[in-house]
Protein backbone atom coordinates (compact mmCIF):
# COMPACT_ATOMS: atom_id res chain seq x y z
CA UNK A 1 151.01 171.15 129.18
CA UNK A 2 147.35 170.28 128.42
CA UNK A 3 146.11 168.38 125.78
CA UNK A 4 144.28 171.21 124.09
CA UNK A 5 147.81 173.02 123.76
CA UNK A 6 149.33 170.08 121.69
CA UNK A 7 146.18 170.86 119.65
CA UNK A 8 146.70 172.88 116.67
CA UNK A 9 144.50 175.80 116.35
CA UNK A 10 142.19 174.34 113.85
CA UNK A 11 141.33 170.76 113.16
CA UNK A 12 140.72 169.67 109.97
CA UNK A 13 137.98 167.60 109.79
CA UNK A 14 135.79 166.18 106.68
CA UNK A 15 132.95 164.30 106.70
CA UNK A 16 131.34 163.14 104.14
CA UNK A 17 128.06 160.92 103.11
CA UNK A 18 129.52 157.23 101.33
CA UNK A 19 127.47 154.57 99.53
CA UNK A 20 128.39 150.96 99.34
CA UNK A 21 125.47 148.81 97.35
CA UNK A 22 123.10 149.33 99.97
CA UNK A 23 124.98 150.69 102.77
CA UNK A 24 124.82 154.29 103.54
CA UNK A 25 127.60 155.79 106.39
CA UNK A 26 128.93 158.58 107.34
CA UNK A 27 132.86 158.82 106.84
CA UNK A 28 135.14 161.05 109.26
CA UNK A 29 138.28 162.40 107.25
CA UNK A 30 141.45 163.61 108.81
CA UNK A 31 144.79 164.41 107.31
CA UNK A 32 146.71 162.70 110.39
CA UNK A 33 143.97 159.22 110.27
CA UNK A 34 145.74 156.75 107.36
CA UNK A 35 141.76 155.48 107.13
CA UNK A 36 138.40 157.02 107.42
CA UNK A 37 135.96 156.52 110.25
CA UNK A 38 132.77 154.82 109.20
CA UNK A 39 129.49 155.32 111.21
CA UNK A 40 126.96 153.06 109.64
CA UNK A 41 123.42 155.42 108.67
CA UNK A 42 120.67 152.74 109.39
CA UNK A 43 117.71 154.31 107.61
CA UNK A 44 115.24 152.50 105.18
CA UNK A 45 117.10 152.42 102.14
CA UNK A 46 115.03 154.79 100.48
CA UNK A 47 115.88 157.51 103.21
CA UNK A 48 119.38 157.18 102.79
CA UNK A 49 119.29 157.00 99.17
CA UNK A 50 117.51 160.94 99.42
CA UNK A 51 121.24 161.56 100.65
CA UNK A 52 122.97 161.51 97.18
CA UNK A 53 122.06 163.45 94.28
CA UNK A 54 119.11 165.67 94.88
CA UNK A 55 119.39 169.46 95.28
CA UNK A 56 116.33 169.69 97.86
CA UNK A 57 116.49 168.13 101.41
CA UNK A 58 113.63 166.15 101.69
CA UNK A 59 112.26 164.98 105.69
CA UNK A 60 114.42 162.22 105.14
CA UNK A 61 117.60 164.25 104.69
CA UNK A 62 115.88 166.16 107.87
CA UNK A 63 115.50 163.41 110.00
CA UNK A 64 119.15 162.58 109.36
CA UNK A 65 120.38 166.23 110.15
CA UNK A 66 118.17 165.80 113.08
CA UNK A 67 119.80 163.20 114.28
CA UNK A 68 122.75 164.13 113.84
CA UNK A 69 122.91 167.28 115.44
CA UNK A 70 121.44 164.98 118.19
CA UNK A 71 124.32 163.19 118.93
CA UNK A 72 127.11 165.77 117.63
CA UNK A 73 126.12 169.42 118.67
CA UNK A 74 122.69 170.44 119.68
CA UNK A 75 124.77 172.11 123.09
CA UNK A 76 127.71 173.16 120.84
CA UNK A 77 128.11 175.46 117.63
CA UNK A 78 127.11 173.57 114.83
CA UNK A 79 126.28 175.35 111.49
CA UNK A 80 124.57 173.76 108.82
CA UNK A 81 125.10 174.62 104.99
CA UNK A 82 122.60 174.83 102.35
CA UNK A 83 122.90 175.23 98.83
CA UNK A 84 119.89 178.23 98.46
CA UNK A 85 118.76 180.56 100.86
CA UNK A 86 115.36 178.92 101.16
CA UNK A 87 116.77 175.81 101.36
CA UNK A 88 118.50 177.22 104.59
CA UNK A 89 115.27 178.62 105.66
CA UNK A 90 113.49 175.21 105.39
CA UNK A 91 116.15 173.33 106.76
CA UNK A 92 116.32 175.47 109.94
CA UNK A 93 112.23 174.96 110.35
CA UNK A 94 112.38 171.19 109.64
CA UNK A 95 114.74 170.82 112.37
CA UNK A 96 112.82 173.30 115.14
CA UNK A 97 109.98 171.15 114.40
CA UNK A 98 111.52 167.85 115.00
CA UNK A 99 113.23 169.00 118.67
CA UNK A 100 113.44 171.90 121.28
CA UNK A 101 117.32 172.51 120.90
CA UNK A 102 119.29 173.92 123.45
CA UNK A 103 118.59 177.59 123.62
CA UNK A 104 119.36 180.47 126.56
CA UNK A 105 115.87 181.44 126.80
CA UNK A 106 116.24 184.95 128.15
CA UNK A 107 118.28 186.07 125.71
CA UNK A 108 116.42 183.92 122.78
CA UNK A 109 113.83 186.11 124.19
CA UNK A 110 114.93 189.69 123.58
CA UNK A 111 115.86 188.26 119.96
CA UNK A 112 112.78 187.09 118.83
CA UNK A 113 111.44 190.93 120.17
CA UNK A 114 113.40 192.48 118.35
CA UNK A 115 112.38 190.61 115.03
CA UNK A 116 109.15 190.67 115.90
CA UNK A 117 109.71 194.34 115.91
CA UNK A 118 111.95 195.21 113.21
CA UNK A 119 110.80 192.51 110.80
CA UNK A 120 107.44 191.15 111.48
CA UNK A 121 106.10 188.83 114.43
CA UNK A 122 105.24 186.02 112.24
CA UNK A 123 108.71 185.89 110.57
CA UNK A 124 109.94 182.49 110.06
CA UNK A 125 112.78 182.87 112.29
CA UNK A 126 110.89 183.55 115.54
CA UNK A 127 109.51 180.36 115.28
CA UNK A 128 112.97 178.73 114.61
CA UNK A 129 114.64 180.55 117.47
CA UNK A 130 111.84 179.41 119.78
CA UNK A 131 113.13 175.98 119.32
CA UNK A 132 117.34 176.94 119.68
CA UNK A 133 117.51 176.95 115.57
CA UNK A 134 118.31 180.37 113.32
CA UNK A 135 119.17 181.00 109.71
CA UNK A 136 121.61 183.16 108.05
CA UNK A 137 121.57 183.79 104.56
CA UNK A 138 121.68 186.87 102.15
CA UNK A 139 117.32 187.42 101.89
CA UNK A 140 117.19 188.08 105.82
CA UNK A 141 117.67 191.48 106.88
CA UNK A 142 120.78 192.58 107.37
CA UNK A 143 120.38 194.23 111.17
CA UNK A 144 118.68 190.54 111.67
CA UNK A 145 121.91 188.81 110.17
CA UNK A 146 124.01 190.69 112.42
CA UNK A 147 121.81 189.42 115.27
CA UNK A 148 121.88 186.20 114.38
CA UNK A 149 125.60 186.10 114.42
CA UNK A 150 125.96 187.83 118.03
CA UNK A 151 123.38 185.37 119.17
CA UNK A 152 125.76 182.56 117.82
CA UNK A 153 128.66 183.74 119.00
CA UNK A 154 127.25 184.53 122.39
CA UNK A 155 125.73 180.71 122.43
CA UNK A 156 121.91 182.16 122.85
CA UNK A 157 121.40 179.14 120.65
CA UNK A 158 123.48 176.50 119.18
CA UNK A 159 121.99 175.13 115.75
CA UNK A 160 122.53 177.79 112.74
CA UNK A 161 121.65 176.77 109.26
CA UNK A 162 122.77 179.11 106.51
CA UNK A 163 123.95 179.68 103.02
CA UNK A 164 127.17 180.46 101.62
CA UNK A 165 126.68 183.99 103.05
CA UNK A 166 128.96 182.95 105.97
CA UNK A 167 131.49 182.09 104.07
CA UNK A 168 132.39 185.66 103.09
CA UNK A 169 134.06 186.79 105.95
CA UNK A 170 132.34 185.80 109.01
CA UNK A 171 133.73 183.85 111.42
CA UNK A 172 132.02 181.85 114.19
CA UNK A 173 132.86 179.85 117.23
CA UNK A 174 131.61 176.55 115.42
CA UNK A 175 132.48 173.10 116.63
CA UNK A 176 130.65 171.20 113.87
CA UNK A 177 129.76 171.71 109.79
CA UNK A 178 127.55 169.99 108.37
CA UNK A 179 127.68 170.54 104.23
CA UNK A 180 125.83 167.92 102.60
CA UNK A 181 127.14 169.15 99.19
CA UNK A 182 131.00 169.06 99.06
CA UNK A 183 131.23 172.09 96.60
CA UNK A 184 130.68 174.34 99.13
């Protein structure tokens, strides 16, 4: 028997941002661990104070994503959460700007085409995908949502930011969330 059989299906995993006076880390939650795994965040406390409390995600909050994604899932599915569609949007340029992700370029290619076709060649998005990022949430197009989640699913790219509009209903081959606001 393999390992991955003893597995169950789906792991339940939470993470979550944690404060301690000045000490900002990243906690790992799972219902078989008795304790939480801390990763320390070392960031100028003012970064990782941009963590807590505000509804925008400032380039601090970026940077962290960034790096985060970095070392977690920039080869994997990873889908990050945002509370408002343009929040999503930003979040999804931020991050393009900051790296080239992993991307399968041919297929990236016909992609951005067919945006650039259907929507407009200067849509956001084409410049995302260029970089192995997308966004899903309810203002894009819907033949372009439904692209975006083949692409995903296909692994034409790896890094998908969105809103709640994944939530209802769609399911994707993601290894790692990333929802900064618990709530959703």
């Amino acid at each position: 028997i393999a390992i991955s059989q003893l597995l169950p299906p789906v792991v339940n995993l939470t993470y979550s941002f944690a404060r301690k006076g000045k000490r900002v880390s990243l906690r790992q939650h799972a219902p078989e661990m008795e304790t939480s795994r801390e990763i320390a965040i070392d960031y100028p406390e003012e970064s990782a104070k941009s963590l807590f409390g505000k509804q925008q995600y400032g380039d601090a909050v970026h940077d962290v994503l960034a790096d985060i994604v970095g070392e977690i899932g920039h080869t994997e599915g990873t889908i990050i959460f945002s509370p408002t569609s343009g929040q999503a949007t930003d979040t999804a340029i931020e991050l393009a700007k900051r790296s080239s992700w992993s991307v399968n370029e041919e297929r990236t290619d016909s992609l951005l085409e067919y945006v650039s076709e259907t929507v407009h060649p200067s849509y956001a998005l084409n410049q995302c995908l260029k970089s192995g990022v997308a966004y899903h949430h309810g203002k894009v197009p819907h033949h372009v949502r439904c692209s975006i989640e083949r692409g995903f699913i296909e692994k034409h790219f790896h890094i998908l930011t969105c809103s709640t509009s994944l939530m209802q209903g769609v399911n994707l081959p993601a290894k790692n969330i990333i929802a900064r606001n618990p709530n959703l």
